[in-house]
C-alpha atoms as a PDB file:
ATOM      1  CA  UNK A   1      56.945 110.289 146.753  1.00  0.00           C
ATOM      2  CA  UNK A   2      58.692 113.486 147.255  1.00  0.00           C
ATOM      3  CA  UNK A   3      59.474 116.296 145.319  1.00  0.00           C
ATOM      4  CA  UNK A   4      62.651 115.145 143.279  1.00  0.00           C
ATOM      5  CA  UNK A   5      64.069 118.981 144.191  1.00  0.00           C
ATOM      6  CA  UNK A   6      63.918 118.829 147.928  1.00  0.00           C
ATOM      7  CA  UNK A   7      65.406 114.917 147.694  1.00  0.00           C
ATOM      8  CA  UNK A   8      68.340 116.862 145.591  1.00  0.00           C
ATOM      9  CA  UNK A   9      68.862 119.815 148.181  1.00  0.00           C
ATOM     10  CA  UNK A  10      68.830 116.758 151.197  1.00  0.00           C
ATOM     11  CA  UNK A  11      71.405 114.439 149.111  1.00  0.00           C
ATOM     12  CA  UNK A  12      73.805 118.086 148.719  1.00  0.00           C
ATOM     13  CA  UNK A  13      73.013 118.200 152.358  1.00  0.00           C
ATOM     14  CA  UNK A  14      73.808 114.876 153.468  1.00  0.00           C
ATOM     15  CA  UNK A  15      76.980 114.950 151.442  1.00  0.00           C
ATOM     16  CA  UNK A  16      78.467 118.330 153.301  1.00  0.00           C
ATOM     17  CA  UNK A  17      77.511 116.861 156.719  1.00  0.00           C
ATOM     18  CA  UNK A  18      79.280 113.395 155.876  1.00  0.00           C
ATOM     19  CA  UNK A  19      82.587 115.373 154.450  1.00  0.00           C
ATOM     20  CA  UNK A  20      82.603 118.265 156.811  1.00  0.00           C
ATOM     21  CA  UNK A  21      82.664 115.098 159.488  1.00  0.00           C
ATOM     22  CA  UNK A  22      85.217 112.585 157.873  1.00  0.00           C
ATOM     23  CA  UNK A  23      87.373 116.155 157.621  1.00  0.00           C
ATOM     24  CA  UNK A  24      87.212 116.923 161.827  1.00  0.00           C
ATOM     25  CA  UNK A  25      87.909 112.931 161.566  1.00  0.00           C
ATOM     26  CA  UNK A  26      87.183 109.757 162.905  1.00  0.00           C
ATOM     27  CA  UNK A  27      88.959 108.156 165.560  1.00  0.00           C
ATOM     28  CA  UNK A  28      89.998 105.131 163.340  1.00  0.00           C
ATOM     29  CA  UNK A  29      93.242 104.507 161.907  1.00  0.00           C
ATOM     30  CA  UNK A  30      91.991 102.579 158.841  1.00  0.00           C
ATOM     31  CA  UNK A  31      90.675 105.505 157.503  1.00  0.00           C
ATOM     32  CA  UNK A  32      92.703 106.759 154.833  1.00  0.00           C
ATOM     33  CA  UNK A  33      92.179 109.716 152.547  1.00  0.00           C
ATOM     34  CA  UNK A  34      88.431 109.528 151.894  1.00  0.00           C
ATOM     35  CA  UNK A  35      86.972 111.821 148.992  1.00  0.00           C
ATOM     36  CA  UNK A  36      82.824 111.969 149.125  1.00  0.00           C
ATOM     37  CA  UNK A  37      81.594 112.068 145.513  1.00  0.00           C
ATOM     38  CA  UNK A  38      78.010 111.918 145.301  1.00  0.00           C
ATOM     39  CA  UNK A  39      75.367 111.408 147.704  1.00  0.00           C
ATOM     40  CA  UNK A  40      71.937 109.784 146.069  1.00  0.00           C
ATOM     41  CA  UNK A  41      68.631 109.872 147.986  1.00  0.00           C
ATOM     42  CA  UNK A  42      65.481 107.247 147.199  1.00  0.00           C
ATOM     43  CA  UNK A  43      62.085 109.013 146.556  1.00  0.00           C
ATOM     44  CA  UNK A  44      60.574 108.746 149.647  1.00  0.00           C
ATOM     45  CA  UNK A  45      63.984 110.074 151.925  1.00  0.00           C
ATOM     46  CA  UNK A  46      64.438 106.596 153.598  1.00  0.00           C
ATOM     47  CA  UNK A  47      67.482 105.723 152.047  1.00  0.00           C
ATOM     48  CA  UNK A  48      70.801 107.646 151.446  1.00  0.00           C
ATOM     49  CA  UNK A  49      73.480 106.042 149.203  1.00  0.00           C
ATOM     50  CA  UNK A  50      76.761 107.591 150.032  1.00  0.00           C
ATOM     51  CA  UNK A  51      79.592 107.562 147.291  1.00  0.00           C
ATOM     52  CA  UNK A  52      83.465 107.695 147.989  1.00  0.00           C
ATOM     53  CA  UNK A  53      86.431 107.230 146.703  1.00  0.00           C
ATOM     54  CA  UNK A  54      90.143 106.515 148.525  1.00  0.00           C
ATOM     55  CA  UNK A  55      93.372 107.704 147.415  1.00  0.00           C
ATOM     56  CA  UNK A  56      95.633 104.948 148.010  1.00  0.00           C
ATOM     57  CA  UNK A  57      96.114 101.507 147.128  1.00  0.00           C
ATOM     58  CA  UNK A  58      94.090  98.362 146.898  1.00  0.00           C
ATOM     59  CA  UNK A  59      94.881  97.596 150.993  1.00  0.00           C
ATOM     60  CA  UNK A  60      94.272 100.962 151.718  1.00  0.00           C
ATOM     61  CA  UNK A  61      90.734 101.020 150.116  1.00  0.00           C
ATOM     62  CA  UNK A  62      89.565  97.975 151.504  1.00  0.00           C
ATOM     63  CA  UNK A  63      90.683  99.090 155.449  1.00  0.00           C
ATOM     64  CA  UNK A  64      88.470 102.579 154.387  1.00  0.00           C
ATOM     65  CA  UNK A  65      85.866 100.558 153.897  1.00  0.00           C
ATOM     66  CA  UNK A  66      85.848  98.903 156.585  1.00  0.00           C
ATOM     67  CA  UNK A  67      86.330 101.834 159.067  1.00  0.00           C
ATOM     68  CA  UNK A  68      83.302 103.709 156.972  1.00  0.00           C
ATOM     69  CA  UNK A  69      80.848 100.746 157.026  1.00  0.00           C
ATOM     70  CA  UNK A  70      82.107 100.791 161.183  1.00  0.00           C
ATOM     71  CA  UNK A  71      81.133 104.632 161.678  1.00  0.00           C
ATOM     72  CA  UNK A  72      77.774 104.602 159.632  1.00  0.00           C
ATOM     73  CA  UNK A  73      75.554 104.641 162.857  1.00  0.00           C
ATOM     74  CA  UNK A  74      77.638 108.031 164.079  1.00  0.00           C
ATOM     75  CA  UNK A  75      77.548 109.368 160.640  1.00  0.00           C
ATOM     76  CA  UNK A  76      73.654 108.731 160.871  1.00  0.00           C
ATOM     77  CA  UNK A  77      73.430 110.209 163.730  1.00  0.00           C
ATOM     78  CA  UNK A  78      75.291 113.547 162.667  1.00  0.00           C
ATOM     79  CA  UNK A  79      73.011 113.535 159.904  1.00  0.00           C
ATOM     80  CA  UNK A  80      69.965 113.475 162.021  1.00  0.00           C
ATOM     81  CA  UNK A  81      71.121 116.185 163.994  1.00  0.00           C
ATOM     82  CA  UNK A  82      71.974 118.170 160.968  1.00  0.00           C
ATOM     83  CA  UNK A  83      68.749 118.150 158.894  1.00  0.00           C
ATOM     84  CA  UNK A  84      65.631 119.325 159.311  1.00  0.00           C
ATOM     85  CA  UNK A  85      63.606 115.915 158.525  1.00  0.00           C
ATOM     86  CA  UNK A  86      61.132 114.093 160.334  1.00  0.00           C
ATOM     87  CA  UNK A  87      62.883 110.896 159.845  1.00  0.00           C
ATOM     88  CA  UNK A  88      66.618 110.595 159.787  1.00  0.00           C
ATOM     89  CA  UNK A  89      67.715 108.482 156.292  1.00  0.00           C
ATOM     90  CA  UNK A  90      69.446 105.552 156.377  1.00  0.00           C
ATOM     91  CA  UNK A  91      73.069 105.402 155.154  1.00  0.00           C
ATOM     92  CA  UNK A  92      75.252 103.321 152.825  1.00  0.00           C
ATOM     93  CA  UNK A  93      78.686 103.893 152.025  1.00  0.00           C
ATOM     94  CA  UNK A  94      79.523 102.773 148.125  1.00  0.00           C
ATOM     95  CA  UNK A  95      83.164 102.754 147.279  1.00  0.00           C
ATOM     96  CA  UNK A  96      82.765 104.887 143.397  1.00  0.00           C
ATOM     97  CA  UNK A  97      84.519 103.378 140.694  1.00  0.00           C
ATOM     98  CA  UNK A  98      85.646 107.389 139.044  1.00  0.00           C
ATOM     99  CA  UNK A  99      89.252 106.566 139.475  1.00  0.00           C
ATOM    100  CA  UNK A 100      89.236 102.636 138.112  1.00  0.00           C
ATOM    101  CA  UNK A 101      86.996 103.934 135.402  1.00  0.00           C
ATOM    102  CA  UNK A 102      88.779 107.013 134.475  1.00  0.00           C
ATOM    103  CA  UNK A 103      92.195 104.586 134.142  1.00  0.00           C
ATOM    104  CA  UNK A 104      89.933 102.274 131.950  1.00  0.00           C
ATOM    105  CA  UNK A 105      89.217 104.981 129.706  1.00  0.00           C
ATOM    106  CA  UNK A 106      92.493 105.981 129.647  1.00  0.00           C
ATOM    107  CA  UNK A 107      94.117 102.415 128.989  1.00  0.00           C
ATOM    108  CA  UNK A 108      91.334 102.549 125.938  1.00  0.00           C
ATOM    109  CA  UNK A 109      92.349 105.700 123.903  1.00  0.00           C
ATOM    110  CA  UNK A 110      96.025 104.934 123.944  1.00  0.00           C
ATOM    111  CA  UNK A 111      95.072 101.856 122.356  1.00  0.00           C
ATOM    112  CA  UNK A 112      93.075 103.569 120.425  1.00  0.00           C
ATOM    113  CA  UNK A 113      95.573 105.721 119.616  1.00  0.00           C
ATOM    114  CA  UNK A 114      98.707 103.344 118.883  1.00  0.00           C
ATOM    115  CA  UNK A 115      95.729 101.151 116.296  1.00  0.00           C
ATOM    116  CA  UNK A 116      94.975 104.659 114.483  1.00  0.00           C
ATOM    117  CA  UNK A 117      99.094 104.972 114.141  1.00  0.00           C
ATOM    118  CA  UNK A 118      99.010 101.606 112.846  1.00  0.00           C
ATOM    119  CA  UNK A 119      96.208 101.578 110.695  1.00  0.00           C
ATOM    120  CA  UNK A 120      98.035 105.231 108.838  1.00  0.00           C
ATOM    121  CA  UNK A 121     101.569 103.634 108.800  1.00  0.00           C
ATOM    122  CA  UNK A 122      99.696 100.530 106.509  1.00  0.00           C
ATOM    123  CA  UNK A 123      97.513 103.448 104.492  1.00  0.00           C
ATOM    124  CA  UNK A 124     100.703 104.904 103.691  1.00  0.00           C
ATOM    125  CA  UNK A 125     102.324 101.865 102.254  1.00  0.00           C
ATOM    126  CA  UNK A 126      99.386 100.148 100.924  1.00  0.00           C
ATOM    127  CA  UNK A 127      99.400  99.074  97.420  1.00  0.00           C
ATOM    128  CA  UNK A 128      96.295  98.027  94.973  1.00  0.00           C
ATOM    129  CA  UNK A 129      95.448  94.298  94.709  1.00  0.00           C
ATOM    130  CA  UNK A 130      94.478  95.561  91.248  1.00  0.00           C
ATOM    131  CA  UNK A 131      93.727  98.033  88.668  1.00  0.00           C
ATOM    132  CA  UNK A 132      93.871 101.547  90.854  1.00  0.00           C
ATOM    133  CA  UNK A 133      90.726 102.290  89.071  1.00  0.00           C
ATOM    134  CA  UNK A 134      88.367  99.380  89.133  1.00  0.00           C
ATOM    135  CA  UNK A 135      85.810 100.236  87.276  1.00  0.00           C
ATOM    136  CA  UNK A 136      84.247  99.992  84.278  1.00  0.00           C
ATOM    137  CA  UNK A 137      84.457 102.795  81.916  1.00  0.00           C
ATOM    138  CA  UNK A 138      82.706 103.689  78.486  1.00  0.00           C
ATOM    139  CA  UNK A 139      84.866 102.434  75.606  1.00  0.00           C
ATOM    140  CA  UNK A 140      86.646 105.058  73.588  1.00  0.00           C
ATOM    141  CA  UNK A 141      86.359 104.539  70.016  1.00  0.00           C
ATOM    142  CA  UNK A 142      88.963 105.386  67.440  1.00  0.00           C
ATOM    143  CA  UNK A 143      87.930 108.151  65.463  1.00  0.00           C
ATOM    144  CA  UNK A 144      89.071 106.590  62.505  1.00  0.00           C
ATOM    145  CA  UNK A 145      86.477 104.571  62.402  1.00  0.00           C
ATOM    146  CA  UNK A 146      83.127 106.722  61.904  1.00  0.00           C
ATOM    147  CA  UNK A 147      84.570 109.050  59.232  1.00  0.00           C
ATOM    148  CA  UNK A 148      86.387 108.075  55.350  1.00  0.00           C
ATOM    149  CA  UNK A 149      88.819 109.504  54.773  1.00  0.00           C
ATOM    150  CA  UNK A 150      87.160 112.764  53.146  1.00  0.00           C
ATOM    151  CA  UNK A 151      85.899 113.273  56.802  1.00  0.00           C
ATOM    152  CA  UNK A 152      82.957 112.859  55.533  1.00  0.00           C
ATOM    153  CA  UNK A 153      80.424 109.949  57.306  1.00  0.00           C
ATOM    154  CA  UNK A 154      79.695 106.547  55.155  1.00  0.00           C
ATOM    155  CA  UNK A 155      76.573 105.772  54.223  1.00  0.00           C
ATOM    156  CA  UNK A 156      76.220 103.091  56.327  1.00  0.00           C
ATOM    157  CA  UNK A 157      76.972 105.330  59.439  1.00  0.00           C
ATOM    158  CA  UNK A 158      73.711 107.382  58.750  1.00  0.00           C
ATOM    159  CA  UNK A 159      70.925 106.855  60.902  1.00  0.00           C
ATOM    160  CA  UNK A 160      68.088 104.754  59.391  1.00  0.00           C
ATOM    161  CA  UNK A 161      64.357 106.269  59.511  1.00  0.00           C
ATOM    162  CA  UNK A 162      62.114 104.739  61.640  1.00  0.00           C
ATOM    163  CA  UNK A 163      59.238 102.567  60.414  1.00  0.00           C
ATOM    164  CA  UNK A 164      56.018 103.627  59.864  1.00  0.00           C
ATOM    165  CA  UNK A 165      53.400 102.911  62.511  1.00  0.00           C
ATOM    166  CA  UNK A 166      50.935 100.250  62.100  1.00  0.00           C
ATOM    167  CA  UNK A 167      47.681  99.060  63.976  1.00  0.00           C
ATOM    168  CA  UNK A 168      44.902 100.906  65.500  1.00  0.00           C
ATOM    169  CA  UNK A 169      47.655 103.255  67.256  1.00  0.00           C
ATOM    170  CA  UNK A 170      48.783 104.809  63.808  1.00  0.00           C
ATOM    171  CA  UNK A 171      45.748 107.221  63.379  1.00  0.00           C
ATOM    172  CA  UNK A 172      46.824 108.666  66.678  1.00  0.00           C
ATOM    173  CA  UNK A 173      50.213 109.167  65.602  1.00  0.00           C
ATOM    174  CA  UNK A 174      50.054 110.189  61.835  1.00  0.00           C
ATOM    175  CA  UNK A 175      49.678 113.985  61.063  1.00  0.00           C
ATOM    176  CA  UNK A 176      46.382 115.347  60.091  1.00  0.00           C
ATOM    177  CA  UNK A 177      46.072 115.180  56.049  1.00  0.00           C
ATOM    178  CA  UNK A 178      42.931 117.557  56.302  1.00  0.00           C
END
């Protein structure tokens, strides 16, 4: 296994060799406009995954392809001639899903969007099924009813004292007579 930073500086190395030789060109006529994203190297420097993207349509991307996966033994051999390995990597072009992604992405937060809009619009005009308020508050008591009409409180609104104790507790609890 190899030091994850040198497999990092050869992936950023193998990805300026690949564009700096898709820009002087390739003799092929399916190649359309080819955009090298990301170059990923295994562990051990065998193995070098190269990512792309094409601007163009569906036709267009598939006849890149093609002409990439037909120039991968000259692009390997640039490569070998441009690093300073022991053993030149293998390559594999991988068409990079940014752009069909990115449009995903995009499709989702205008949906998002437009369900937000709809979800305010029936906030706005939303009425309770019920009460507004629905729930349970204390009782209010008419004040009418705990005082005569001297203001003064009944008898029968006084508190009653509470009953002695009894039992074996009742020591505990009784003040000392001494």
């Amino acid at each position: 296994m190899v030091d994850p930073a040198r497999a990092r500086k050869m992936a950023d190395r193998i990805k300026v060799i690949v564009a700096k030789r898709l820009e002087r060109g390739i003799r092929d006529p399916r190649l359309g406009f080819v955009t090298i994203t990301d170059v990923k190297v295994t562990g051990d420097l065998q193995h070098a995954s190269v990512f792309y993207t094409v601007y163009g349509s569906e036709d267009e991307r598939k006849d890149s392809a093609a002409a990439l996966k037909a120039a991968t033994g000259m692009m390997r051999s640039e490569v070998g001639k441009n690093i300073t390995a022991r053993l030149t990597p293998s390559i594999e072009f991988i068409a990079d899903a940014i752009p069909e992604n990115a449009a995903l992405i995009d499709d989702l937060l205008r949906e998002a969007r437009e369900r937000d809009t709809q979800v305010g619009e029936m906030a706005r005009t939303a009425v309770y099924a019920g009460d507004e308020d629905p729930y349970v508050k204390p009782r209010e008591y008419a004040d009418d009813d705990d005082a005569d009409e001297d203001g003064d409180a009944s008898e029968a609104d006084e508190p009653e004292a509470a009953p002695a104790p009894t039992g074996r507790h009742a020591a505990a609890t009784e003040p000392d007579a001494q």
